[in-house]
PDB file of N, CA and C in Angstrom:
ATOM      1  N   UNK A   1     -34.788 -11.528 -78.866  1.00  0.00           N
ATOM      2  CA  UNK A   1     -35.333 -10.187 -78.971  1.00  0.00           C
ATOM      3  C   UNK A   1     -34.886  -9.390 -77.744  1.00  0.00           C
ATOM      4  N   UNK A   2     -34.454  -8.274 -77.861  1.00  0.00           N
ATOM      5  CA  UNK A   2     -33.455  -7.319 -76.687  1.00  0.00           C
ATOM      6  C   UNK A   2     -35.021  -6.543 -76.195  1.00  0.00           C
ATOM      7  N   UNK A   3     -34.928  -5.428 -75.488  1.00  0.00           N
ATOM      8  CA  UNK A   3     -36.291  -5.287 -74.542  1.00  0.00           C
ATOM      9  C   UNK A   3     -35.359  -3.643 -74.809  1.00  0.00           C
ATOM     10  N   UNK A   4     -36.289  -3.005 -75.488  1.00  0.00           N
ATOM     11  CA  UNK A   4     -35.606  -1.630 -75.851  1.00  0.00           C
ATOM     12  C   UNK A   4     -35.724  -1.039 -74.332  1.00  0.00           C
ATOM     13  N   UNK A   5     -35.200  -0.325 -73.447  1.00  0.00           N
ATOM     14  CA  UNK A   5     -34.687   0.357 -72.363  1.00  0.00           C
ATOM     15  C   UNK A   5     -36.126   1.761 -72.124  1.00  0.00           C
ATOM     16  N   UNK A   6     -36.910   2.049 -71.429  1.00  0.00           N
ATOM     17  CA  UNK A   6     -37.646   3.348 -71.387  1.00  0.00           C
ATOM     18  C   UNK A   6     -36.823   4.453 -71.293  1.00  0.00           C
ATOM     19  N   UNK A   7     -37.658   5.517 -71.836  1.00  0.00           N
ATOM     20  CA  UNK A   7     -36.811   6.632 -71.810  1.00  0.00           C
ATOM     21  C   UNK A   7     -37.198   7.371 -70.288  1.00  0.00           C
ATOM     22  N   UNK A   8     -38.435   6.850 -69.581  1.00  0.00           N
ATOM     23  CA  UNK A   8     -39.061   7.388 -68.110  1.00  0.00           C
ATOM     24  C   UNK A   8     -39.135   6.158 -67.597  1.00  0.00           C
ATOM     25  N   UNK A   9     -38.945   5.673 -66.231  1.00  0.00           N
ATOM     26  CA  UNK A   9     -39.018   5.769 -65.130  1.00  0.00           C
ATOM     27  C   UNK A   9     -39.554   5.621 -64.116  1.00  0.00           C
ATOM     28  N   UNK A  10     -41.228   4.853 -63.275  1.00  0.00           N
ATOM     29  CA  UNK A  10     -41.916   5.238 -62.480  1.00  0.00           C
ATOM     30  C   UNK A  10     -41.019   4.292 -60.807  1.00  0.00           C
ATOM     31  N   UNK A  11     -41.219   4.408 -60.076  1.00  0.00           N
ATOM     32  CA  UNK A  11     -40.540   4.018 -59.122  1.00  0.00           C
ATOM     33  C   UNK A  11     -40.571   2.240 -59.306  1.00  0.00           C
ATOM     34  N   UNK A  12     -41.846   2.230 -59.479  1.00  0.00           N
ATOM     35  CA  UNK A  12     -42.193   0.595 -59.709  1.00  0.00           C
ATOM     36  C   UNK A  12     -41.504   0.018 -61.021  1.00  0.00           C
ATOM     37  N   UNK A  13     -41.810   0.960 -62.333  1.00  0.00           N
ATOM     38  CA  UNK A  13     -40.576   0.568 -62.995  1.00  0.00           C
ATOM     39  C   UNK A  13     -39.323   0.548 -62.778  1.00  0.00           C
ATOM     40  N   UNK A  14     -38.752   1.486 -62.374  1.00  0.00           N
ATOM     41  CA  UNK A  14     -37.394   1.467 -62.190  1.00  0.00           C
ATOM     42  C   UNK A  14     -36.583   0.219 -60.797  1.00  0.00           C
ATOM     43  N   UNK A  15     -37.874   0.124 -60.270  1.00  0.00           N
ATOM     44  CA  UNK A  15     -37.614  -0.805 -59.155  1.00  0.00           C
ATOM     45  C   UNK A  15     -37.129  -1.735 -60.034  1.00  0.00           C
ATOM     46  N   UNK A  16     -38.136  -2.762 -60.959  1.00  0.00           N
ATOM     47  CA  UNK A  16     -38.094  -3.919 -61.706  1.00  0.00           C
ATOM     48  C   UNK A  16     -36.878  -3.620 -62.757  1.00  0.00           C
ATOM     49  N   UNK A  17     -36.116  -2.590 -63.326  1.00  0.00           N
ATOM     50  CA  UNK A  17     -34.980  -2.261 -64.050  1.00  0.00           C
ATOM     51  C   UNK A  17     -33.835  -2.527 -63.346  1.00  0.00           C
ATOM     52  N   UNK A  18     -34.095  -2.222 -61.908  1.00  0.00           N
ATOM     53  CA  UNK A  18     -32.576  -2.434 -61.411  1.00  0.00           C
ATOM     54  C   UNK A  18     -32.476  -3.582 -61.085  1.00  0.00           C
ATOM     55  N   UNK A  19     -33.891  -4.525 -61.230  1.00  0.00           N
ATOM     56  CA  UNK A  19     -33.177  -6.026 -60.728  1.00  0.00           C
ATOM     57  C   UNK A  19     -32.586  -6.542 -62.564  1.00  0.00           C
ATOM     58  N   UNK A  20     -33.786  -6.350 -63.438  1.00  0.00           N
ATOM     59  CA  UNK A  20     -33.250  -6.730 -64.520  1.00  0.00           C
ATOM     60  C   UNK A  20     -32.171  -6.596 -65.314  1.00  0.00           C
ATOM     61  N   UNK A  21     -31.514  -5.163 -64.392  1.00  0.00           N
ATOM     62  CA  UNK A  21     -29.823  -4.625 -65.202  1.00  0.00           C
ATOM     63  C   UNK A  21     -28.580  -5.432 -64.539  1.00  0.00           C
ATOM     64  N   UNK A  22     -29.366  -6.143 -62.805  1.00  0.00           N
ATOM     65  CA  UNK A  22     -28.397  -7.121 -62.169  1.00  0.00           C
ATOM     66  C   UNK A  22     -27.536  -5.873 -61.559  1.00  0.00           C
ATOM     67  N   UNK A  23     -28.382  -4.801 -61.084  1.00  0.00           N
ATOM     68  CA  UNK A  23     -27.770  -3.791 -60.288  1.00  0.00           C
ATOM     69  C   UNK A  23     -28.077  -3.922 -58.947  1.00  0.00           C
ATOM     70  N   UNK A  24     -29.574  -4.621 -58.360  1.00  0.00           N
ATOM     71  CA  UNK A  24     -29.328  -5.037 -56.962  1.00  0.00           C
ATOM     72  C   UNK A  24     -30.031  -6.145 -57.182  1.00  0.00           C
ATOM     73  N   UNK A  25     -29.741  -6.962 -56.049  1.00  0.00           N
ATOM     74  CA  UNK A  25     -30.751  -8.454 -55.742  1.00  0.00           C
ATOM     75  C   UNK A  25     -32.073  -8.105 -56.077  1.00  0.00           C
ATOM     76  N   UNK A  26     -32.707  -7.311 -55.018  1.00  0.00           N
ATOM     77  CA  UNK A  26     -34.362  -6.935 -55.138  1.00  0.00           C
ATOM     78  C   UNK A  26     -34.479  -5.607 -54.656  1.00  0.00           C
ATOM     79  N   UNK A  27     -35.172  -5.202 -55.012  1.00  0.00           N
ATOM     80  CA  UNK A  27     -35.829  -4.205 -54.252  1.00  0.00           C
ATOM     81  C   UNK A  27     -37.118  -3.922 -54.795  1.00  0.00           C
ATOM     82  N   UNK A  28     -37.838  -3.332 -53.817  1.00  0.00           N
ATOM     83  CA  UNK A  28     -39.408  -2.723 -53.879  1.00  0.00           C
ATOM     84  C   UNK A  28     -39.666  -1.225 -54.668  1.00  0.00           C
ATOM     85  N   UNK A  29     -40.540  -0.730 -55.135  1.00  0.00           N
ATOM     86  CA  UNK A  29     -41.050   0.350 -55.317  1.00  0.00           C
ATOM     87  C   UNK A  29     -40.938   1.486 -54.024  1.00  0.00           C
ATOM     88  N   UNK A  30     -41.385   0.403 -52.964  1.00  0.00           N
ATOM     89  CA  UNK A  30     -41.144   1.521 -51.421  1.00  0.00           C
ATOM     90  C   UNK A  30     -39.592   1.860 -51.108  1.00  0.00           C
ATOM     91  N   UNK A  31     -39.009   0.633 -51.475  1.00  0.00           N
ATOM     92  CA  UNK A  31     -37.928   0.662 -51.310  1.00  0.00           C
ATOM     93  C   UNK A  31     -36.941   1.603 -52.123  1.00  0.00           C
ATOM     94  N   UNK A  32     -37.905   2.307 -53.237  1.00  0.00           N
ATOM     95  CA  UNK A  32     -37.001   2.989 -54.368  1.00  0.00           C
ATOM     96  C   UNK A  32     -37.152   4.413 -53.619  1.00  0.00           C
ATOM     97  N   UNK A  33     -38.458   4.296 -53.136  1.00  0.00           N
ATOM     98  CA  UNK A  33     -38.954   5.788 -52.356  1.00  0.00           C
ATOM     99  C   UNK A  33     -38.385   6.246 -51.100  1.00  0.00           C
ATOM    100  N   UNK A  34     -38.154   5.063 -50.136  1.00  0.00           N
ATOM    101  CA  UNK A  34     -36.991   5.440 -49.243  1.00  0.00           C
ATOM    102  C   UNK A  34     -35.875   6.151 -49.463  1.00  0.00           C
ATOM    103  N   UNK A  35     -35.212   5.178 -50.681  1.00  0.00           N
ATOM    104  CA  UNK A  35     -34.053   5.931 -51.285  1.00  0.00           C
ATOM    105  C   UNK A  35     -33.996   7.878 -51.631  1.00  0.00           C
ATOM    106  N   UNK A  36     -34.692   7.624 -52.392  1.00  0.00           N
ATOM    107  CA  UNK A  36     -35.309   8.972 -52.484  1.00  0.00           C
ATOM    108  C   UNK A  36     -35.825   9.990 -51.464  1.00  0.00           C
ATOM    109  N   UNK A  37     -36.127   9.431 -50.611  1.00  0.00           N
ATOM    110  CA  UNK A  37     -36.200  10.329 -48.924  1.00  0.00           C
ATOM    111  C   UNK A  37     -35.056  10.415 -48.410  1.00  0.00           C
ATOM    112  N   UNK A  38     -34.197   9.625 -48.476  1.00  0.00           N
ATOM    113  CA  UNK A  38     -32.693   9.865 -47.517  1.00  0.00           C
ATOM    114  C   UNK A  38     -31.774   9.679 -48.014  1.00  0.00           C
ATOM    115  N   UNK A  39     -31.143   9.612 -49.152  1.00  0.00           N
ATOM    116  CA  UNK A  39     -30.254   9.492 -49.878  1.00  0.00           C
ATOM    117  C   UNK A  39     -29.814  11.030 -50.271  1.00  0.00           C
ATOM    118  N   UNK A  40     -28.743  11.661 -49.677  1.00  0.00           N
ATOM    119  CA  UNK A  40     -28.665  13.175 -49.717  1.00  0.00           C
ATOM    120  C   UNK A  40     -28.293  13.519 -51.149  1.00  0.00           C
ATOM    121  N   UNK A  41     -27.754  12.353 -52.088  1.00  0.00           N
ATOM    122  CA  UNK A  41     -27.722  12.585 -53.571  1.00  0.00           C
ATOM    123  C   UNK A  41     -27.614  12.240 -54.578  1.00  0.00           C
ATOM    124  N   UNK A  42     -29.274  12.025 -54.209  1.00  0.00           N
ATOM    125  CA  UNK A  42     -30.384  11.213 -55.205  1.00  0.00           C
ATOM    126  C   UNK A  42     -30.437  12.076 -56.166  1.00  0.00           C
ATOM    127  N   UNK A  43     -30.599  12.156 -57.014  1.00  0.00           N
ATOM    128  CA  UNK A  43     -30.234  13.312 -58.778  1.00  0.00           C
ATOM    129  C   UNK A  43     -31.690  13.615 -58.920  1.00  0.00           C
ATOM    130  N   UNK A  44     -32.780  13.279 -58.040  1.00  0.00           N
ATOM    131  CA  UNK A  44     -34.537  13.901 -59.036  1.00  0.00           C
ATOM    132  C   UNK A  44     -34.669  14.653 -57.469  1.00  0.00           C
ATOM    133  N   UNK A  45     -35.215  15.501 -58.098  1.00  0.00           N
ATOM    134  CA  UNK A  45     -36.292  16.627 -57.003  1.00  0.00           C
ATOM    135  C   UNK A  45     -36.579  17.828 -57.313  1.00  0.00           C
ATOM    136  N   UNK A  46     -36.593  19.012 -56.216  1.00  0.00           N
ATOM    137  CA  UNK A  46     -36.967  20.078 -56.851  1.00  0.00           C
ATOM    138  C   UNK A  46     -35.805  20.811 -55.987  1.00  0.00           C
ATOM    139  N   UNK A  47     -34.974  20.706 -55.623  1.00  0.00           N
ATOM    140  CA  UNK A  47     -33.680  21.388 -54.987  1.00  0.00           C
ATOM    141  C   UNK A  47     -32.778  21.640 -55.817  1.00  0.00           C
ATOM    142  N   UNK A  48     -32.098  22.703 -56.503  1.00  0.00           N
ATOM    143  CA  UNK A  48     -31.269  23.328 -56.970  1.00  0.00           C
ATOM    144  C   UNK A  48     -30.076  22.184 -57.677  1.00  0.00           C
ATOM    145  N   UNK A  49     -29.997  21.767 -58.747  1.00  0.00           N
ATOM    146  CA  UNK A  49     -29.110  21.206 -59.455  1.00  0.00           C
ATOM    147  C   UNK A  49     -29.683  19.734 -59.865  1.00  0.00           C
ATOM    148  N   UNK A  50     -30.914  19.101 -59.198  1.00  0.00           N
ATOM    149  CA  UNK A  50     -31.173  18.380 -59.386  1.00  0.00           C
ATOM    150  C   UNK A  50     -32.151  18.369 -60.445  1.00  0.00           C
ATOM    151  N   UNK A  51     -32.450  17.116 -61.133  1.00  0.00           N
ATOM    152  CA  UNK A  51     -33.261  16.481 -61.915  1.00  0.00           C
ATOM    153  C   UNK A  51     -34.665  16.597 -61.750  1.00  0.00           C
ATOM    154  N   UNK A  52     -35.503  17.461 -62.600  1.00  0.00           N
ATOM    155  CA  UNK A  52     -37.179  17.292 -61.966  1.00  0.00           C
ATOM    156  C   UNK A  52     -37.507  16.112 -62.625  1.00  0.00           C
ATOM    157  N   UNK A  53     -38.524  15.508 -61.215  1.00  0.00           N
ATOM    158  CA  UNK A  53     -39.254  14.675 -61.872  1.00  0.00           C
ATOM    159  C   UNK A  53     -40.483  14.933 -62.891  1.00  0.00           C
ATOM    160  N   UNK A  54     -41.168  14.251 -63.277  1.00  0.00           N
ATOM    161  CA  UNK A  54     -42.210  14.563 -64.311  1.00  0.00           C
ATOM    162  C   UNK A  54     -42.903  13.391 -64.516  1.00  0.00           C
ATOM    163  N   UNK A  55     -44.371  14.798 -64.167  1.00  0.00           N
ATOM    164  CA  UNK A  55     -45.524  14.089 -63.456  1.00  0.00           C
ATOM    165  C   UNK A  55     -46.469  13.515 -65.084  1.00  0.00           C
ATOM    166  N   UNK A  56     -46.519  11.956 -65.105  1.00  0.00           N
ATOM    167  CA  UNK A  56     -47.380  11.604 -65.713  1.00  0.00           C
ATOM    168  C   UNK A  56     -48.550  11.292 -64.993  1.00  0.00           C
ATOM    169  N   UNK A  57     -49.762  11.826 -65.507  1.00  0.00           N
ATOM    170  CA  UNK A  57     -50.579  11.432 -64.319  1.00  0.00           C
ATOM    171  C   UNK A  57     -50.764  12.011 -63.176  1.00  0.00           C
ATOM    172  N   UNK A  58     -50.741  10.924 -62.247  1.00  0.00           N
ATOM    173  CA  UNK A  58     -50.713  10.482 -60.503  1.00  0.00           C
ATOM    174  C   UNK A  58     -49.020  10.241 -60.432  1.00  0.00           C
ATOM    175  N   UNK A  59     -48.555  10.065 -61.224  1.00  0.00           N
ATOM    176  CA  UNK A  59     -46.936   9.633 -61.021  1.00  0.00           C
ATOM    177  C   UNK A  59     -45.499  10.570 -61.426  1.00  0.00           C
ATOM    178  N   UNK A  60     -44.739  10.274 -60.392  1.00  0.00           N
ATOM    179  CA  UNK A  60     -43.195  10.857 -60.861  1.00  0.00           C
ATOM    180  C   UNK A  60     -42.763  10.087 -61.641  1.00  0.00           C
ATOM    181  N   UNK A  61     -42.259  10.641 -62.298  1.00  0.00           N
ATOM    182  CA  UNK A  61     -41.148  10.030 -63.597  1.00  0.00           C
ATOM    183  C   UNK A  61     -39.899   9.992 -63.424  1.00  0.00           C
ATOM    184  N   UNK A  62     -38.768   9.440 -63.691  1.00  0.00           N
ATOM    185  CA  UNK A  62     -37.286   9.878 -63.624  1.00  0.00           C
ATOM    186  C   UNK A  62     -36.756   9.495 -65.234  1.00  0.00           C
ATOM    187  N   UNK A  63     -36.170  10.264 -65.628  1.00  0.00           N
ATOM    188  CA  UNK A  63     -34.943  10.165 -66.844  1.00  0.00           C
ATOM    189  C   UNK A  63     -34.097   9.054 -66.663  1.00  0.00           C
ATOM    190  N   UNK A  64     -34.372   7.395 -67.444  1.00  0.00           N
ATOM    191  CA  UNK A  64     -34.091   6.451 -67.253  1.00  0.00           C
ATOM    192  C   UNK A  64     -32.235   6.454 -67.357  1.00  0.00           C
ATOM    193  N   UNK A  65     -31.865   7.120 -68.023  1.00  0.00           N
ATOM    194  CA  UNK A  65     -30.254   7.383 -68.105  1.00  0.00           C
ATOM    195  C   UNK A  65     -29.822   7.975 -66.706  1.00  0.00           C
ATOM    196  N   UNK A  66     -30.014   8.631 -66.223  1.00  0.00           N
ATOM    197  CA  UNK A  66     -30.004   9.625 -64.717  1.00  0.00           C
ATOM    198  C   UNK A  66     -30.127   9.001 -63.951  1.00  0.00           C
ATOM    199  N   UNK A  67     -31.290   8.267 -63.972  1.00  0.00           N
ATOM    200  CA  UNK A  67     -31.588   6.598 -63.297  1.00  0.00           C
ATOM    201  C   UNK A  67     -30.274   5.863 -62.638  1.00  0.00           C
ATOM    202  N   UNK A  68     -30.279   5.203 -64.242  1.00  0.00           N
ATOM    203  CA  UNK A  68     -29.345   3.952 -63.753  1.00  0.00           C
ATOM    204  C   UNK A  68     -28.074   4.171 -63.261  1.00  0.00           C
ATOM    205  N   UNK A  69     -27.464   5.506 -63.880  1.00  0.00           N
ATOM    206  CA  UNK A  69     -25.829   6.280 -63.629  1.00  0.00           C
ATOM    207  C   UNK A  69     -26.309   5.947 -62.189  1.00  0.00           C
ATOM    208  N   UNK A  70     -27.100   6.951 -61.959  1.00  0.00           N
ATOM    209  CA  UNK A  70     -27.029   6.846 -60.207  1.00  0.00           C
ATOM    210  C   UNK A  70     -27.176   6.044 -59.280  1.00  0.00           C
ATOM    211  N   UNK A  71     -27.444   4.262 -59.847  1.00  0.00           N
ATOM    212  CA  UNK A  71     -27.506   3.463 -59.072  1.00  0.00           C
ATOM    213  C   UNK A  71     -26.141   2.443 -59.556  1.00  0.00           C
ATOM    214  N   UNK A  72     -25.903   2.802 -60.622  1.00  0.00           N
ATOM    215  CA  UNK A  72     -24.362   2.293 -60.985  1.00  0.00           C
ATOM    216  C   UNK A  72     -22.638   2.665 -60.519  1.00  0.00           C
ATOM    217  N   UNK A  73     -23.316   3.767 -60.281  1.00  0.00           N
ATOM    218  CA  UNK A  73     -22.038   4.557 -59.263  1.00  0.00           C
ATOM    219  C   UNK A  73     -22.250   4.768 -58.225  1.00  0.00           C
ATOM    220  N   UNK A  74     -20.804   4.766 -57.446  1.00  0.00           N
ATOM    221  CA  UNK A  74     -20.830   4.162 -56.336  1.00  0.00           C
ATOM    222  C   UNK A  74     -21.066   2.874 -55.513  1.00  0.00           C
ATOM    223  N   UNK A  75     -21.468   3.277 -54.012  1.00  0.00           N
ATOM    224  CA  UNK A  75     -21.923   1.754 -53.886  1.00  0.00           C
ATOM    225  C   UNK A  75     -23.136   1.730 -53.870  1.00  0.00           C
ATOM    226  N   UNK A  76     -23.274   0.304 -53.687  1.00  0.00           N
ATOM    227  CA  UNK A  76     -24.516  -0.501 -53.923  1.00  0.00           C
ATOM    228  C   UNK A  76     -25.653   0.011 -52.855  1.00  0.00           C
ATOM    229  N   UNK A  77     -26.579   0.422 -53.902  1.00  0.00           N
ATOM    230  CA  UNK A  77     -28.304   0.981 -53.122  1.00  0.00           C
ATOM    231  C   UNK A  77     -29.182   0.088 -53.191  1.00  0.00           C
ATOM    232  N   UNK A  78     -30.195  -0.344 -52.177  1.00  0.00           N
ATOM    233  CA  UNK A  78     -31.422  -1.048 -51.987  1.00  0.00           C
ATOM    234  C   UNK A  78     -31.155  -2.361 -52.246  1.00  0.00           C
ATOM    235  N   UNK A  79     -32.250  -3.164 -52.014  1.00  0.00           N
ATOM    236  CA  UNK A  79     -32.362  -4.574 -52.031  1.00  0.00           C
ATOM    237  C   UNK A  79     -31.854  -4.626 -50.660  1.00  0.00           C
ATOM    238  N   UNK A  80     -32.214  -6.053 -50.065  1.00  0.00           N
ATOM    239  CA  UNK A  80     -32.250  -6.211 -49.132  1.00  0.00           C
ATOM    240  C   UNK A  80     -30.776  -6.605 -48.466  1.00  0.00           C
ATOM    241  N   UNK A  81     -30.292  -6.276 -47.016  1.00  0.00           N
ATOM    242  CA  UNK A  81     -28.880  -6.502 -46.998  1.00  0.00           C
ATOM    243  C   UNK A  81     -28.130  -8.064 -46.552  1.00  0.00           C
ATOM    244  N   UNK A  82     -26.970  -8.202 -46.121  1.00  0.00           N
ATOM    245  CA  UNK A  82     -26.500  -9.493 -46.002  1.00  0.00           C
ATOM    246  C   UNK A  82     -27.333 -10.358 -45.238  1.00  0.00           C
ATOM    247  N   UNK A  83     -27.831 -12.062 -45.113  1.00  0.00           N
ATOM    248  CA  UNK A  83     -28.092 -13.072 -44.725  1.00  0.00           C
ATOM    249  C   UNK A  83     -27.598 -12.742 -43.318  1.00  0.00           C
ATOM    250  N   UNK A  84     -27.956 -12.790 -42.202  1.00  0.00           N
ATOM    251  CA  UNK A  84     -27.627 -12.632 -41.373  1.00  0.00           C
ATOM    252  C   UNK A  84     -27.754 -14.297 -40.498  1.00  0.00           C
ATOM    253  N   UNK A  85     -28.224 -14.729 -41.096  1.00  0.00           N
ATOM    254  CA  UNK A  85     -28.720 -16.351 -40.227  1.00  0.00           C
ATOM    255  C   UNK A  85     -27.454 -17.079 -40.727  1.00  0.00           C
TER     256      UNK A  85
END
């Protein structure tokens, strides 16, 4: 049985999507929100060309297609970095 894809988004979801698409090792929910603080082009916000989020609730949403493009292109975002030991 395939796991139909959401059409939204919450950080915590999308956290758990990018490990399950095998787009990064791990990453956190905080860790999705960092991204989203300093990443100069992150595709959701309220700045001119970008993607609004959408508030269910207490929560931002992101457009699960918009999503993944943007963690599929380019290089590799979040999860934790090389073994250093």
């Amino acid at each position: 049985m395939t796991r139909k894809t959401p059409t939204f988004v919450t950080f915590t979801t999308g956290a758990q999507l990018l490990i399950n698409e095998g787009l990064v090792e791990s990453i956190t929910p905080d860790g999705l929100r960092y991204i989203a603080r300093k990443a100069k082009d992150w595709p959701f916000g309220d700045k001119p060309g970008r993607h609004p989020y959408v508030m269910v609730g207490n929560a931002r949403t992101m457009e699960t297609g918009v999503f993944l493009a943007y963690f599929k292109a380019g290089p590799p975002r979040g999860g934790r970095g090389p073994n250093k030991s």
